[in-house]
Protein backbone atom coordinates (compact mmCIF):
# COMPACT_ATOMS: atom_id res chain seq x y z
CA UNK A 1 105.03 101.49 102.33
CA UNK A 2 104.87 105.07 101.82
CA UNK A 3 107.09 108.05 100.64
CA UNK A 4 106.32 111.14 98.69
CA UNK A 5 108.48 111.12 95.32
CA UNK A 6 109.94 114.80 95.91
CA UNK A 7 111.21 112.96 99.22
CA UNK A 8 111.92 109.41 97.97
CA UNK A 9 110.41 107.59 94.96
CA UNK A 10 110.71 104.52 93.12
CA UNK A 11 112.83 105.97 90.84
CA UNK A 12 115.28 107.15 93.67
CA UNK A 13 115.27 103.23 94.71
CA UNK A 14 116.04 101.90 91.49
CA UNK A 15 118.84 103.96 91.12
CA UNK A 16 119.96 102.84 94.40
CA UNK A 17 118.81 99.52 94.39
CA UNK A 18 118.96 98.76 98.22
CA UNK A 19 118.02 101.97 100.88
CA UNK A 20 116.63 102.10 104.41
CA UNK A 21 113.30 102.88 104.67
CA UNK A 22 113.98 105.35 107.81
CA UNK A 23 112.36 108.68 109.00
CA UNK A 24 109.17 106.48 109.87
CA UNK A 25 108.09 108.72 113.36
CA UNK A 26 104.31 107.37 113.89
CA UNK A 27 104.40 104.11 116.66
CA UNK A 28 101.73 102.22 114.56
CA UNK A 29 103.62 102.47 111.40
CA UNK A 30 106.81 101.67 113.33
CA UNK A 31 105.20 98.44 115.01
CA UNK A 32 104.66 97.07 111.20
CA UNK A 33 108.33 97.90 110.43
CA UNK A 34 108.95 95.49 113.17
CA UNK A 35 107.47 92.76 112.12
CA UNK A 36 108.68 92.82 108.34
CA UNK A 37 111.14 90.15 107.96
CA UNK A 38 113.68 89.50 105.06
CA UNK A 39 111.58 88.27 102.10
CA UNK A 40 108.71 90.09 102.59
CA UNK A 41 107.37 91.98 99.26
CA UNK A 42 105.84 95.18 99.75
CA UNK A 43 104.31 97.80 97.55
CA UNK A 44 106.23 101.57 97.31
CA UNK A 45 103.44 104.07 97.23
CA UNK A 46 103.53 107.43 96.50
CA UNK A 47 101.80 109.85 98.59
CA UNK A 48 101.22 114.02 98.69
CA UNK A 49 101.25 113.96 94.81
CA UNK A 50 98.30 114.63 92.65
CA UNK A 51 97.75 110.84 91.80
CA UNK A 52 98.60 109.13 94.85
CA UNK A 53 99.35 105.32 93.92
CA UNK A 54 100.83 101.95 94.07
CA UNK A 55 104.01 102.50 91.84
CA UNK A 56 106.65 99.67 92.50
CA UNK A 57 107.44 97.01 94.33
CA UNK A 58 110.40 96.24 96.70
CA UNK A 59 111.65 93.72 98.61
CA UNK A 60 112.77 94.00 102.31
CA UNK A 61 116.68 92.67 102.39
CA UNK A 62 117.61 93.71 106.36
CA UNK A 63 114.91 93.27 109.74
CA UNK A 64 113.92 95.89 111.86
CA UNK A 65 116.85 98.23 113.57
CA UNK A 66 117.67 101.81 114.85
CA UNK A 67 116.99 104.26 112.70
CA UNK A 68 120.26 106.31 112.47
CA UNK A 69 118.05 109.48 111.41
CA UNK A 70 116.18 109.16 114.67
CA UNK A 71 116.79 112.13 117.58
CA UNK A 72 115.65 108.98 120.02
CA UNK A 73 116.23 105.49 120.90
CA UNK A 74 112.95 103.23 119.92
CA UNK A 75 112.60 104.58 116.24
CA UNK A 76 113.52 101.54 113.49
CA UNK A 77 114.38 101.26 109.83
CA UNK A 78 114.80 98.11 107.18
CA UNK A 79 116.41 97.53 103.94
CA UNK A 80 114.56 97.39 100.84
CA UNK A 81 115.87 96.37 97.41
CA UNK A 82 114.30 97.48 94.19
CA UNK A 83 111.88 94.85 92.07
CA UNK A 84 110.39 96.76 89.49
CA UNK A 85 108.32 99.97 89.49
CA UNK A 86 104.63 98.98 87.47
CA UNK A 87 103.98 100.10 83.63
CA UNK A 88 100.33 101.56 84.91
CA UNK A 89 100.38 102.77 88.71
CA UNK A 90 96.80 101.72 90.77
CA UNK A 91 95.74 105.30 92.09
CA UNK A 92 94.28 105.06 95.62
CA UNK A 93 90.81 106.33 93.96
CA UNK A 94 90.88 102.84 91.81
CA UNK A 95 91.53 101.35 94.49
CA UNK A 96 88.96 102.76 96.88
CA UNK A 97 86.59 101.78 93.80
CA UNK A 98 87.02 98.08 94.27
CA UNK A 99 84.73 96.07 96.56
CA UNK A 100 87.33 93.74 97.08
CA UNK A 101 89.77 95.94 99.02
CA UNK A 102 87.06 97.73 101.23
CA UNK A 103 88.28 96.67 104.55
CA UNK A 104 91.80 97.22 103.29
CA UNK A 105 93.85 99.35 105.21
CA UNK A 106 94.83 102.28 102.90
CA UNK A 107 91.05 102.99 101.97
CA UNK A 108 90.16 102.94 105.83
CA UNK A 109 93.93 104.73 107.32
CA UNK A 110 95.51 105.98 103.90
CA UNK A 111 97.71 108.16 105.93
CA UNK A 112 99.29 105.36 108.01
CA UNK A 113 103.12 105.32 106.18
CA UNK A 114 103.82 101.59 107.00
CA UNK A 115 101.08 99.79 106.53
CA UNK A 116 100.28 95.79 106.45
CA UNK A 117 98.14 93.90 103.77
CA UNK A 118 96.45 90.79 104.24
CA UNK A 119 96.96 88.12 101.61
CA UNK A 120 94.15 88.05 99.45
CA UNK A 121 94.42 91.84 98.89
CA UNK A 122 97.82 91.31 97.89
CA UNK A 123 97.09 88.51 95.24
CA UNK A 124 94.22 91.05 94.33
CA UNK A 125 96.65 94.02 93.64
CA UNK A 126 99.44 92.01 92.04
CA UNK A 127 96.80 90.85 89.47
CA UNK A 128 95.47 94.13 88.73
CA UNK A 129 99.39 95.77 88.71
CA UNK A 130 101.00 92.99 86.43
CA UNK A 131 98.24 93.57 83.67
């Protein structure tokens, strides 16, 4: 999941500790909102900055449901609580370096805001982040 830090950044959700992920107005990103359910771990990436990157992790505590910011019906937000924000970020050129997360879909759609990973490019990441 995306956000630029001058808008919302890991640091902004650690002070919070739980915040809706809202303002998500593309129907592709919204459809993956939809299908997180409570549980799920996701990455918090930073985007528009000079080193765009996997910073954090989060954790989503509240399914799909209307976005409050939204001007129309159909738009969705979740809950996400804090985990921990990573020592060393993962830049999206590092990661666009590795064979192993070629078909990913940040190196093919790094614009896409919500975005889903499969498993092994999880296990992948988490290995490289907790180092």
């Amino acid at each position: 999941m995306k956000s630029e830090p001058d808008t919302f950044s890991i640091d902004d959700l650690k002070k919070k500790g739980v915040a809706g992920w809202d303002g998500v107005r593309n129907y592709q990103a919204r459809n993956n909102l939809r299908t997180m359910q409570k549980g799920d771990q996701c990455f918090f990436y930073h985007s528009s900055t000079k080193i765009p990157a996997i910073v954090g992790l989060m954790e989503v505590v509240r399914e799909a449901y209307p976005d409050s910011s939204a001007d129309k019906p159909g738009w969705v937000q979740v809950d996400v609580k804090f985990i921990k924000a990573f020592s060393t970020p993962l830049s999206l050129e590092d990661i666009k370096g590795m064979s192993a997360l070629k078909s990913m879909v940040l190196v093919k759609s790094s614009r896409l805001s919500v975005q889903p990973i499969k498993p092994e490019e999880w296990t992948f990441l988490l290995k490289k982040l907790d180092k």
